[in-house]
Protein backbone atom coordinates (compact mmCIF):
# COMPACT_ATOMS: atom_id res chain seq x y z
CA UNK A 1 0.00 0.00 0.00
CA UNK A 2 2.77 2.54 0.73
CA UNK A 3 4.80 2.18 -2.84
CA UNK A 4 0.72 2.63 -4.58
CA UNK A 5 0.36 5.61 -2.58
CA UNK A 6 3.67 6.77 -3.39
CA UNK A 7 3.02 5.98 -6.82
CA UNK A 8 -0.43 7.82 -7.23
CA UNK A 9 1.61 10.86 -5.31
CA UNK A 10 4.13 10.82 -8.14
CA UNK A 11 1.42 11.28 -10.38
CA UNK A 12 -0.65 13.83 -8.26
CA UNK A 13 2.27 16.42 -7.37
CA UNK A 14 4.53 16.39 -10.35
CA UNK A 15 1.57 15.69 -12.94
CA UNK A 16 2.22 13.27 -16.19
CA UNK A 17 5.59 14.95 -17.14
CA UNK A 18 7.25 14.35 -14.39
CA UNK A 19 6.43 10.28 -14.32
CA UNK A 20 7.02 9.71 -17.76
CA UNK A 21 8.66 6.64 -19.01
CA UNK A 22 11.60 7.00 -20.73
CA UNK A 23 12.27 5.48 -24.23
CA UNK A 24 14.25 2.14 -24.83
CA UNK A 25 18.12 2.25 -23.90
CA UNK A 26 18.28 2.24 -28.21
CA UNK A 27 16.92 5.22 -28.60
CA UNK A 28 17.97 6.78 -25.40
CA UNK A 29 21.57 5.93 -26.38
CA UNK A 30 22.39 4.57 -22.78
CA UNK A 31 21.12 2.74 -19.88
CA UNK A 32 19.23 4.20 -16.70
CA UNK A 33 19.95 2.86 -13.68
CA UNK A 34 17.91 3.28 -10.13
CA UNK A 35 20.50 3.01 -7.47
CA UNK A 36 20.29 3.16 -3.58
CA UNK A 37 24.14 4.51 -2.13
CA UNK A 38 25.18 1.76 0.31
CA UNK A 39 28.54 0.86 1.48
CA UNK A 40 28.41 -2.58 0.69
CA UNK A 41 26.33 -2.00 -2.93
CA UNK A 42 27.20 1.00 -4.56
CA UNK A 43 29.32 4.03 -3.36
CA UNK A 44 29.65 7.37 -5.26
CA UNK A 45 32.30 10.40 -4.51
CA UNK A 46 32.02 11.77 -8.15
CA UNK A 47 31.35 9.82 -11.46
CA UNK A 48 35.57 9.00 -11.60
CA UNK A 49 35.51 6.99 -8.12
CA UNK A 50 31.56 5.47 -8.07
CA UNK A 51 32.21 2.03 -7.32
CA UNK A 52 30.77 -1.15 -5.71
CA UNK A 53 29.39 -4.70 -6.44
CA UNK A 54 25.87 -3.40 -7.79
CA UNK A 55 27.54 -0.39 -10.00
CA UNK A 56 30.64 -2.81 -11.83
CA UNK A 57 27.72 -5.81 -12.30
CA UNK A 58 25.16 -2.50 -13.94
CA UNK A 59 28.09 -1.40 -15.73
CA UNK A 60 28.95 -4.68 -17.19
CA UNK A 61 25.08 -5.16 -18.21
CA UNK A 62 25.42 -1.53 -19.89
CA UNK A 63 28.91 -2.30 -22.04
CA UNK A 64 27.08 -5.82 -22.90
CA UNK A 65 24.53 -4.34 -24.99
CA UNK A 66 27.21 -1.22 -26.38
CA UNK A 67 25.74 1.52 -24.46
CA UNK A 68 27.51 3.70 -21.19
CA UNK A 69 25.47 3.37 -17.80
CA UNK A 70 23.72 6.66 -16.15
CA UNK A 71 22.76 6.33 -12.78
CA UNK A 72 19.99 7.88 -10.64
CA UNK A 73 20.14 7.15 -6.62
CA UNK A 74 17.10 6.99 -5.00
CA UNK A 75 16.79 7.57 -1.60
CA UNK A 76 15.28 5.15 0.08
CA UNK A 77 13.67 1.63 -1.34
CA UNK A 78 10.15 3.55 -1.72
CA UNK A 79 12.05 5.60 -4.49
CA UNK A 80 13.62 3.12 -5.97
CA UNK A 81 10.62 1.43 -6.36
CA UNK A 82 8.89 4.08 -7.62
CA UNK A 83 11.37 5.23 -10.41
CA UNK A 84 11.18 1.48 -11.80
CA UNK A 85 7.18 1.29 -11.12
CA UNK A 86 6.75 4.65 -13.46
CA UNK A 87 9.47 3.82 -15.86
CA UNK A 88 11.71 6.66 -15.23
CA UNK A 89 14.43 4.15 -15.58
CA UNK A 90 15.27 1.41 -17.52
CA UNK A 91 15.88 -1.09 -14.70
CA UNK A 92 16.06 -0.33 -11.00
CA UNK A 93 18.91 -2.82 -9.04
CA UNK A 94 19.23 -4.60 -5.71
CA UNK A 95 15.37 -4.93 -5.59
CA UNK A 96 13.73 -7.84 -3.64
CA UNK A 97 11.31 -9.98 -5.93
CA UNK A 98 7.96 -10.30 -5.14
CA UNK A 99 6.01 -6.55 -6.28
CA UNK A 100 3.55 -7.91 -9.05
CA UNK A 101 3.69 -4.68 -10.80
CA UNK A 102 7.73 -5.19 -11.88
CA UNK A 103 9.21 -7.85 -14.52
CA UNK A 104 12.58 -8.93 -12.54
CA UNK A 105 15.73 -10.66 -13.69
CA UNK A 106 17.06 -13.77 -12.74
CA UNK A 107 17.90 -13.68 -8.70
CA UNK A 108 21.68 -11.76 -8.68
CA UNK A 109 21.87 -12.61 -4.65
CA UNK A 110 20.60 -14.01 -1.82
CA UNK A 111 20.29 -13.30 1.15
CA UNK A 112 19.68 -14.01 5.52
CA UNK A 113 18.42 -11.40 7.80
CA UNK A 114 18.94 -11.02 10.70
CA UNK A 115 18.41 -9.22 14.14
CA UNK A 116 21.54 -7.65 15.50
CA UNK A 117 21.84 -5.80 18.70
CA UNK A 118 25.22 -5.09 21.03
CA UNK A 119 27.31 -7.70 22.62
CA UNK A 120 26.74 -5.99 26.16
CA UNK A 121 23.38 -6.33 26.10
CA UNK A 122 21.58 -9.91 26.60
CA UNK A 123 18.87 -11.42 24.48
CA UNK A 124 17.29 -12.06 22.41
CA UNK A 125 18.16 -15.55 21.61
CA UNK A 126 15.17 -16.94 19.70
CA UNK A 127 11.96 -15.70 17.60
CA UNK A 128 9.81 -15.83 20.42
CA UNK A 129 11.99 -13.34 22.37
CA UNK A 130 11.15 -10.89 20.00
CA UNK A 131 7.78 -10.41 21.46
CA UNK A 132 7.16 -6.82 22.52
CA UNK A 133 10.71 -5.71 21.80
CA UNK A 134 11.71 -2.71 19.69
CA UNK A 135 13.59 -3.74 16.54
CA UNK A 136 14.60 -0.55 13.67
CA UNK A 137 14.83 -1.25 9.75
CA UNK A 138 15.46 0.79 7.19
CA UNK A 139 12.24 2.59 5.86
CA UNK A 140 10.89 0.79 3.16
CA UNK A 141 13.31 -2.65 3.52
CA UNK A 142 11.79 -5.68 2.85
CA UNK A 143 12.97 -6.61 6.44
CA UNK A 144 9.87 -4.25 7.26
CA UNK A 145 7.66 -7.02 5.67
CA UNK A 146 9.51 -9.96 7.16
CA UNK A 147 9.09 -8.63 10.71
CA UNK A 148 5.52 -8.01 10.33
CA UNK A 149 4.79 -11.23 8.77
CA UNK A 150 6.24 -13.07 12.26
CA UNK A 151 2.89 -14.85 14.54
CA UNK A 152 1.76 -12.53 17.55
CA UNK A 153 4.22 -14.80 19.44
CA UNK A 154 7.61 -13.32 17.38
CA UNK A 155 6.17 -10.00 16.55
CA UNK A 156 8.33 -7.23 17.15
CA UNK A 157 7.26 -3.81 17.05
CA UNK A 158 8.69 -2.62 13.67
CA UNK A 159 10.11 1.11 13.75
CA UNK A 160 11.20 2.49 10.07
CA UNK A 161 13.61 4.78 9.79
CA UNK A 162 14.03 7.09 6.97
CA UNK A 163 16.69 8.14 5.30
CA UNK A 164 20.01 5.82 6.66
CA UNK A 165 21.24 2.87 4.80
CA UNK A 166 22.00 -0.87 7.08
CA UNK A 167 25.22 0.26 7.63
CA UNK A 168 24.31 3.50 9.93
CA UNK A 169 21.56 1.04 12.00
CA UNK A 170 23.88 -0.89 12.93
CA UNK A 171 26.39 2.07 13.75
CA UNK A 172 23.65 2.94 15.96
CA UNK A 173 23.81 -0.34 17.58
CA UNK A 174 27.50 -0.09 18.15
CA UNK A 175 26.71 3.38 19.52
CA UNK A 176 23.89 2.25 22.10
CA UNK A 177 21.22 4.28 19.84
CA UNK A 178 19.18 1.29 19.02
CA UNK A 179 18.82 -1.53 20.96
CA UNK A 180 17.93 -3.72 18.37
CA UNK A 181 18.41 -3.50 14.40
CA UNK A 182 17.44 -6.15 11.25
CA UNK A 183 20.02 -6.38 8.47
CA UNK A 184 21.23 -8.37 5.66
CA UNK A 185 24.15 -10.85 6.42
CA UNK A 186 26.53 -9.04 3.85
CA UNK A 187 25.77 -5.56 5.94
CA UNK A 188 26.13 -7.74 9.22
CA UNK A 189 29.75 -8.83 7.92
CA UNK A 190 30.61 -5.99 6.74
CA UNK A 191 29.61 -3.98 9.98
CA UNK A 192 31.15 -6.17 12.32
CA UNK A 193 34.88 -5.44 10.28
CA UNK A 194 33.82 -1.20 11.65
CA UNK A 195 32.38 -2.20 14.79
CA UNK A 196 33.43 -5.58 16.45
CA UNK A 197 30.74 -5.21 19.37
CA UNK A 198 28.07 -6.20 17.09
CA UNK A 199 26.42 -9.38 17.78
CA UNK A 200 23.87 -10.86 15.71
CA UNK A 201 21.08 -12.02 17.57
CA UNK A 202 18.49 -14.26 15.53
CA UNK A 203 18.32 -15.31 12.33
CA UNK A 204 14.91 -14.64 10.37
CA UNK A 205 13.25 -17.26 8.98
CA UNK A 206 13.99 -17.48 5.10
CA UNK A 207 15.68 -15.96 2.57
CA UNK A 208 15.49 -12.79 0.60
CA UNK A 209 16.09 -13.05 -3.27
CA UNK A 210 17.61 -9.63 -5.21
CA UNK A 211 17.53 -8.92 -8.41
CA UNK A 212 16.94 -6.14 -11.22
CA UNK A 213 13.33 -4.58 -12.04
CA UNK A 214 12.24 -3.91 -14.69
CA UNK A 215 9.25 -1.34 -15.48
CA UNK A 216 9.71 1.30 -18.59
CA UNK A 217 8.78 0.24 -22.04
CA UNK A 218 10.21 -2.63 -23.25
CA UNK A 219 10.55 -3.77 -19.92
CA UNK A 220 10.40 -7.62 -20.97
CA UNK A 221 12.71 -7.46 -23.60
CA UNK A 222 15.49 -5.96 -21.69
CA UNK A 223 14.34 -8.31 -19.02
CA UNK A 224 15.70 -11.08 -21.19
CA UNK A 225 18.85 -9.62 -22.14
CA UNK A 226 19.83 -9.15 -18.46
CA UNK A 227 19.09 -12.43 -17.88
CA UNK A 228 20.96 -13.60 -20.55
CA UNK A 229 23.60 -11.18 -19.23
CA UNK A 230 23.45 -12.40 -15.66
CA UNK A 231 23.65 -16.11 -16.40
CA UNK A 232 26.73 -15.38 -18.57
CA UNK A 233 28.17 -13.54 -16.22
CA UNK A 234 27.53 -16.61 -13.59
CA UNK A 235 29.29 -18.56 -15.97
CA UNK A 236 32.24 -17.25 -17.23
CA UNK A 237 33.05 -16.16 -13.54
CA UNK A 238 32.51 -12.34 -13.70
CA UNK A 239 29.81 -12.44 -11.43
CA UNK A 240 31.97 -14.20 -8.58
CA UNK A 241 34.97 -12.03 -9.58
CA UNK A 242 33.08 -9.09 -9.19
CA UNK A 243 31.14 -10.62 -5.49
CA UNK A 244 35.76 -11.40 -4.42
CA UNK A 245 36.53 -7.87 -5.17
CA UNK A 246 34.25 -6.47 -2.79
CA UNK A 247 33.24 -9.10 -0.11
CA UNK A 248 35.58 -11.85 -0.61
CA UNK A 249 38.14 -10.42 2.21
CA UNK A 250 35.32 -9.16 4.92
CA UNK A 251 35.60 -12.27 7.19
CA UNK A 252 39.28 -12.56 7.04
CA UNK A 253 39.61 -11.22 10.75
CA UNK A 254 37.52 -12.15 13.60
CA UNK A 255 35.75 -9.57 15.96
CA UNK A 256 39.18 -9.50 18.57
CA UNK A 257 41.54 -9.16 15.74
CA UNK A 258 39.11 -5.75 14.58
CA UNK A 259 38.96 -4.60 17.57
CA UNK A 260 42.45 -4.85 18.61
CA UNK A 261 43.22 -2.61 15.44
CA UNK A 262 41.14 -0.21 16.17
CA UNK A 263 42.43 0.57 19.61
CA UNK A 264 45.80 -0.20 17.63
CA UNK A 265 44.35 3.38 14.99
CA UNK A 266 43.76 5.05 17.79
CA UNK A 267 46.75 4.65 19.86
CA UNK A 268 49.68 3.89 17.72
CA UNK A 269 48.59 5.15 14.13
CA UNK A 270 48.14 8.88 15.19
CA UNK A 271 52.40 9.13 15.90
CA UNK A 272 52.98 7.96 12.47
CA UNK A 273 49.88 8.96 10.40
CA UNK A 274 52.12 11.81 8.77
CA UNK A 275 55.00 9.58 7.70
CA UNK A 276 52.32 7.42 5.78
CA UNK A 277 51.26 10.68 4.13
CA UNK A 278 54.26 11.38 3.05
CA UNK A 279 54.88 8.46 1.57
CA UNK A 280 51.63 8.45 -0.53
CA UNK A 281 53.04 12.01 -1.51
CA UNK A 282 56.01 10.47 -2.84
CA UNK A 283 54.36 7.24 -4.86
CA UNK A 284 50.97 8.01 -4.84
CA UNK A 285 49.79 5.11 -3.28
CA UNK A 286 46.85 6.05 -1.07
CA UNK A 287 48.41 6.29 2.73
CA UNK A 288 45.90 4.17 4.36
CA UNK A 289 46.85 1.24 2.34
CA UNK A 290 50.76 1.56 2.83
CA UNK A 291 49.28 1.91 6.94
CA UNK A 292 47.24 -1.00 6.61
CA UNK A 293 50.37 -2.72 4.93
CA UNK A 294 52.51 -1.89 7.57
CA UNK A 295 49.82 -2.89 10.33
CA UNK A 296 50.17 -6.38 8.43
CA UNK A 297 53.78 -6.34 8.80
CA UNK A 298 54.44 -4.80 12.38
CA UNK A 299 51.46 -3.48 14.10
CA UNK A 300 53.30 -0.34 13.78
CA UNK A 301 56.47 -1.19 15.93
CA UNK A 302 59.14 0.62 14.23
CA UNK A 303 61.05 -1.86 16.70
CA UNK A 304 59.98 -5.05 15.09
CA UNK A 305 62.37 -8.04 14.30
CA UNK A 306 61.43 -11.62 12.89
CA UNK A 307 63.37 -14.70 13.72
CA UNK A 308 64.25 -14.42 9.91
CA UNK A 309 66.10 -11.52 10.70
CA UNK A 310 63.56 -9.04 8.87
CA UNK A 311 63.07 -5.58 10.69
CA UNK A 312 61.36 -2.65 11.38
CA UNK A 313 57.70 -0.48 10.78
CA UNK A 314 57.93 -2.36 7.27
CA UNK A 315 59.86 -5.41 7.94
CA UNK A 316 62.56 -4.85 5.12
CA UNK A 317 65.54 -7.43 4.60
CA UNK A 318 68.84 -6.49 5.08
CA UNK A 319 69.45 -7.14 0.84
CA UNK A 320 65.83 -5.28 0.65
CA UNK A 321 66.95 -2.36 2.99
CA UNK A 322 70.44 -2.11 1.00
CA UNK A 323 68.70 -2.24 -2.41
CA UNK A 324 66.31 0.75 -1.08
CA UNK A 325 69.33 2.34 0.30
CA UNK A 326 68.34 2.58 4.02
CA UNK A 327 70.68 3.46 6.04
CA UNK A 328 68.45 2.25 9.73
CA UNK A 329 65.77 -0.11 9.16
CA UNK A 330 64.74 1.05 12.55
CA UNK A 331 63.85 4.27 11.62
CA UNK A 332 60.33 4.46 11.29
CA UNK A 333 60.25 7.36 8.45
CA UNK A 334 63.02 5.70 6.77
CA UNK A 335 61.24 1.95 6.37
CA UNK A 336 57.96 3.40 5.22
CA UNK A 337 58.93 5.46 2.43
CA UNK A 338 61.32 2.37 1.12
CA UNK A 339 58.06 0.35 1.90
CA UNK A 340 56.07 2.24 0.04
CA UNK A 341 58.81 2.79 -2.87
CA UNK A 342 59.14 -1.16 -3.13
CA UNK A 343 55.05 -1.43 -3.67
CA UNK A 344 55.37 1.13 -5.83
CA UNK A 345 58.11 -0.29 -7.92
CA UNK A 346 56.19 -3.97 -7.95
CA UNK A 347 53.09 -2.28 -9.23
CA UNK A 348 54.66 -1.15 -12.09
CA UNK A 349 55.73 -4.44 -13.27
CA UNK A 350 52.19 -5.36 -13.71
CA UNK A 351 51.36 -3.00 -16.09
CA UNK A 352 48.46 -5.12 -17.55
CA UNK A 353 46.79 -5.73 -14.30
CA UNK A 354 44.03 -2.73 -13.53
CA UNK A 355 42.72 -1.19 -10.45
CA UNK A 356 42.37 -2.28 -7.74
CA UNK A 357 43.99 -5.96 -8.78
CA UNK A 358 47.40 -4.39 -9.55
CA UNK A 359 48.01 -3.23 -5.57
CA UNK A 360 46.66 -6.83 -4.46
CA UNK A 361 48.94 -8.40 -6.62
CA UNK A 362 51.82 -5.55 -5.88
CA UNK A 363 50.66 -6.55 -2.25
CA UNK A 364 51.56 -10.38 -2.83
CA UNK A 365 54.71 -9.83 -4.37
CA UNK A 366 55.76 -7.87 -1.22
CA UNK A 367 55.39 -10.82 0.76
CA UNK A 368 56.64 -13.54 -2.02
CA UNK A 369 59.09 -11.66 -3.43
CA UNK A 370 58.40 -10.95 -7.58
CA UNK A 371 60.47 -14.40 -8.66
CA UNK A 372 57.93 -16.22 -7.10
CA UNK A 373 55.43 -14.26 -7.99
CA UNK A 374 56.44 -14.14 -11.69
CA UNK A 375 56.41 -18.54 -11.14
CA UNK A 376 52.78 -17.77 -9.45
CA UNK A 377 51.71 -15.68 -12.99
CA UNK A 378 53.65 -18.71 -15.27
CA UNK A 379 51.26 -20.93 -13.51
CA UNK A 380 48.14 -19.14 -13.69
CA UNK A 381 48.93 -19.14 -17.41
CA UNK A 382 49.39 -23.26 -17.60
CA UNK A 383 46.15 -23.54 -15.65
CA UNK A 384 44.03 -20.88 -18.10
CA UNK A 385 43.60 -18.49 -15.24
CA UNK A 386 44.15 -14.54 -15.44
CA UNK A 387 47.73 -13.92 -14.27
CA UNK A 388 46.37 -10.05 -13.87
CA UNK A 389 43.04 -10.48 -11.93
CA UNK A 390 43.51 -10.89 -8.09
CA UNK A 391 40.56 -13.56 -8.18
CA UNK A 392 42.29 -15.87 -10.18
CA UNK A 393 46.04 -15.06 -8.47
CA UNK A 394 44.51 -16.19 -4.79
CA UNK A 395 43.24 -19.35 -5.98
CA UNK A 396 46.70 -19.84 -7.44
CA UNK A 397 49.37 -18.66 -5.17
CA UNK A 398 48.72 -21.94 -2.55
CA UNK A 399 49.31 -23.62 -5.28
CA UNK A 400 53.25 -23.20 -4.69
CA UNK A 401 53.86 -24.97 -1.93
CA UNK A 402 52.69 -28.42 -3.89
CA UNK A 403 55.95 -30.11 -4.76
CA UNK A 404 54.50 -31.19 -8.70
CA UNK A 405 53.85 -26.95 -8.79
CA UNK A 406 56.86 -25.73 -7.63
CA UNK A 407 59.67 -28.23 -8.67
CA UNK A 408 58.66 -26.90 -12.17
CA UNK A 409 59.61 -23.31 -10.93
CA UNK A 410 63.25 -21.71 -10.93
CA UNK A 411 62.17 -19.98 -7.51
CA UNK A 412 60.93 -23.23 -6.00
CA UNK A 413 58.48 -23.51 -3.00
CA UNK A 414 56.82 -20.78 -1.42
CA UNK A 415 53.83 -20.28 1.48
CA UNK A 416 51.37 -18.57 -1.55
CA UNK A 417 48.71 -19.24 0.83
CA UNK A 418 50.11 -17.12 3.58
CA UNK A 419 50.32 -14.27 0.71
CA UNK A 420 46.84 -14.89 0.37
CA UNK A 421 45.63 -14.20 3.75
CA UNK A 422 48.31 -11.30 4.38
CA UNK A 423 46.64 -9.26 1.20
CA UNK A 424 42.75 -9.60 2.64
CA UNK A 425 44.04 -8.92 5.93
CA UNK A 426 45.56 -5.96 4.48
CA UNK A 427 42.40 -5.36 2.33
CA UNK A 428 40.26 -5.53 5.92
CA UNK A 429 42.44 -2.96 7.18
CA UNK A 430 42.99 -0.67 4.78
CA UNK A 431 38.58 -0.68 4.63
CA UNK A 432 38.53 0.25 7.48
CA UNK A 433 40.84 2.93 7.75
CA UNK A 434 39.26 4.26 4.54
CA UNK A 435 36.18 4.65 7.06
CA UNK A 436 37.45 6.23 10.08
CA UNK A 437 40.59 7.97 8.49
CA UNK A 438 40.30 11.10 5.77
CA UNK A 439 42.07 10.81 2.52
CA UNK A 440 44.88 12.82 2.53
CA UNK A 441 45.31 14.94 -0.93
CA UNK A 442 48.97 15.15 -1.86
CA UNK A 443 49.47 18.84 -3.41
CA UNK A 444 53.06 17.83 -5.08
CA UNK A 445 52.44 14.13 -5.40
CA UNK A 446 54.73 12.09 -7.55
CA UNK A 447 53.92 9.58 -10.35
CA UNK A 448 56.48 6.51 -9.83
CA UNK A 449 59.46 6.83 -12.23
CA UNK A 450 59.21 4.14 -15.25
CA UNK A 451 61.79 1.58 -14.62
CA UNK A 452 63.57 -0.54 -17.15
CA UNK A 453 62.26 -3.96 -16.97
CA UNK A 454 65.69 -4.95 -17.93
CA UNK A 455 67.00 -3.35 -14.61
CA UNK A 456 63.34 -4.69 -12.22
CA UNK A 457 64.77 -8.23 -13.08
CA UNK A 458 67.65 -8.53 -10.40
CA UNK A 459 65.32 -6.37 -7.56
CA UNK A 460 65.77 -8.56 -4.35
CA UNK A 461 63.12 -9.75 -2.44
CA UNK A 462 60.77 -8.85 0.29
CA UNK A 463 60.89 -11.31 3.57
CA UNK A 464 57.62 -12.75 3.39
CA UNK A 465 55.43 -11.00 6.28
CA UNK A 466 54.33 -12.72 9.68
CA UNK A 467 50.72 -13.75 10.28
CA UNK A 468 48.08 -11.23 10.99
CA UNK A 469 46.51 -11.01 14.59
């Protein structure tokens, strides 16, 4: 009843003109996308940075049928319901299935839900505790409709929010706002990685199915295409490459290891913040992911040593250190800037590799060392897997500590599996420092000189790094 209301307000307010359908993506000349900005979905600081798992899959859609993508966010499901119910776009994404008025696509996701509340606070345990309790959801979520669909016995009392995304409920959990919150699991997982006093509570019963709606003209035809996009994408593997590059590392580190980095950010990081600034000034590598590598490396103890004799805020080897002409390894300011030189340097001998798989792979080499790294890459190639796409690299680097894998490699064995967790540990970290710490804009930064690959060759390499907390 609220989206026909909403619907027949559309059409009362703004009159005809302002409802109209649009044409066919043909004759348009593009695609229209309704959008809802979420952390975990789609995230937009200007058209050159909009990113997430629902804007690269709409993207891909959009280049598969030779037109660019426009998108239109809508502010809270009601809207995005509404601009697909009236045809003011040509598909809306991340809708649940089930409104009779929409065509949808083949389910993209799926989905628990849950009830989440603090980790000081007892209860609930089971449906039945729900009874007479207080639980928030987004304003027009679908989690709305699953509450209220629970027997007198479960029923909570539903309060909708407006305007805040899954993400900020359960912030307000964390902050003691809200007592009790229902989410989807990828927003629970992904929250838990800010705030590690989360606790989720009870599952809901069932699952929720997304997909893409469809409501302007045409609306069946491009219906089919997507779902012949969507089960092409399922399977040549883009659909699962694009799921790894934004949730595949979220459950890397467990609620202790989270929260002993943040008291780790807000104790430690603060002394050396400005040296990791620097550094991005001088390679242009963001400074929260050179922080969140040397987190990986030493939990920020300039003071570090390994039994391997590696040392210092970036755990360089002595060859490394000599190489990168350091003079102290112990010198905090020193390490990170040949730290972040040497990720620099390894980046650029992936030229083929785009953003943001060329720093995971950069990332990996750290810890391998690029000859076996460059074995790693020979191997991806002999087992028809994409030496350049991170997605394909982590299913490969374990692969070198098998002795019929790395007996046919000039570098011979290596822990690839340990490079494997020390890149989504560093991915974890570096998301969410991205959260909690501001960019820092380098006024003079400076693009990374273009090496000979003649002269990248005889680089030493990096110790591999010890395990994460």
């Amino acid at each position: 009843m609220p989206k026909l209301l909403r619907l027949l307000g559309c059409l009362a307010m703004f009159g005809l003109a302002a409802c109209t359908r649009i044409e066919p993506p043909e004759t348009e000349g593009k695609l229209v996308v309704a959008i809802r900005e979420t952390p975990a979905f789609f995230q937009e600081r200007g058209a050159a940075t909009a990113s997430g798992f629902e804007h690269d899959l709409a993207t891909a859609f959009a280049e598969s049928l030779g037109f660019k993508v426009q998108f239109i966010e809508a502010a809270d499901p009601y809207e995005l319901t509404d601009l697909a119910l009236t045809g003011r776009v040509h598909l809306a994404s991340s809708m649940p299935l089930g409104n009779s008025l929409l065509q949808y696509s083949t389910p993209i996701r799926s989905v628990r839900q849950w009830i989440v509340g603090h980790d000081d606070v007892l209860g609930p345990e089971q449906l039945t505790d729900l009874a007479g309790r207080t639980v928030e959801v987004v304003a027009g979520s679908a989690l709305s409709d699953t509450l209220r669909g629970l027997d007198e016995q479960s029923r909570p009392q539903v309060v909708e929010v407006q305007g805040v995304t899954e993400m900020e409920l359960l912030a307000r959990v964390a902050a003691r706002k809200a007592e009790l919150v229902a989410v989807h699991d990828v927003h629970l997982d992904l929250g838990i990685n800010f705030h590690p006093d989360l606790s989720p509570r009870v599952q809901l019963p069932g699952r929720l199915e997304f997909g893409w709606a469809f409501g302007g003209k045409d609306a069946a035809a491009l219906r089919d295409k997507a779902d012949a996009f969507i089960a092409g994408a399922r399977a040549d593997g883009t659909l699962a490459r694009i799921h790894d590059r934004y949730f595949g590392h979220i459950k890397r580190i467990n609620a202790a290891g989270i929260a002993s980095f943040l008291d780790d950010a807000r104790t430690r990081l603060p002394a050396w913040r400005r040296h990791f600034q620097s550094a991005q000034d001088l390679t242009g590598i963001d400074w929260r992911l050179l922080a969140a590598l040397a987190y990986q490396e030493s939990h920020w103890d300039p003071l570090a040593t390994s039994p391997t004799g590696v040392r210092g805020m970036m755990m360089l080897t002595e060859d490394s250190a000599d190489y990168l002409r350091v003079k102290n390894r112990l010198d905090a300011a020193e390490s990170i800037r040949a730290g972040a030189r040497y990720l620099a340097e390894l980046a650029e001998q992936i030229p083929d590799a785009q953003h943001p798989d060329r720093l995971w792979l950069a990332l990996s080499a750290y810890n391998l060392g690029m000859g076996h790294f460059r074995g790693a890459r020979s191997i991806a190639k002999s087992m028809k897997r994409d030496p350049d796409a991170w997605y394909d690299m982590k299913q490969v680097l374990p692969q070198l500590a098998r002795p019929e894998i790395y007996s046919r490699l000039k570098s011979g064995a290596a822990r690839g599996g340990e490079a494997v967790i020390m890149v989504e540990n560093i991915r974890n970290y570096y998301d969410i420092l991205s959260r909690f710490e501001a960019a820092h804009d380098s006024p003079y930064a400076l693009q990374p000189a273009v090496r000979q690959r003649e002269s990248s060759l005889a680089r030493p390499s990096m110790a591999e790094a010890p395990q994460g907390p």
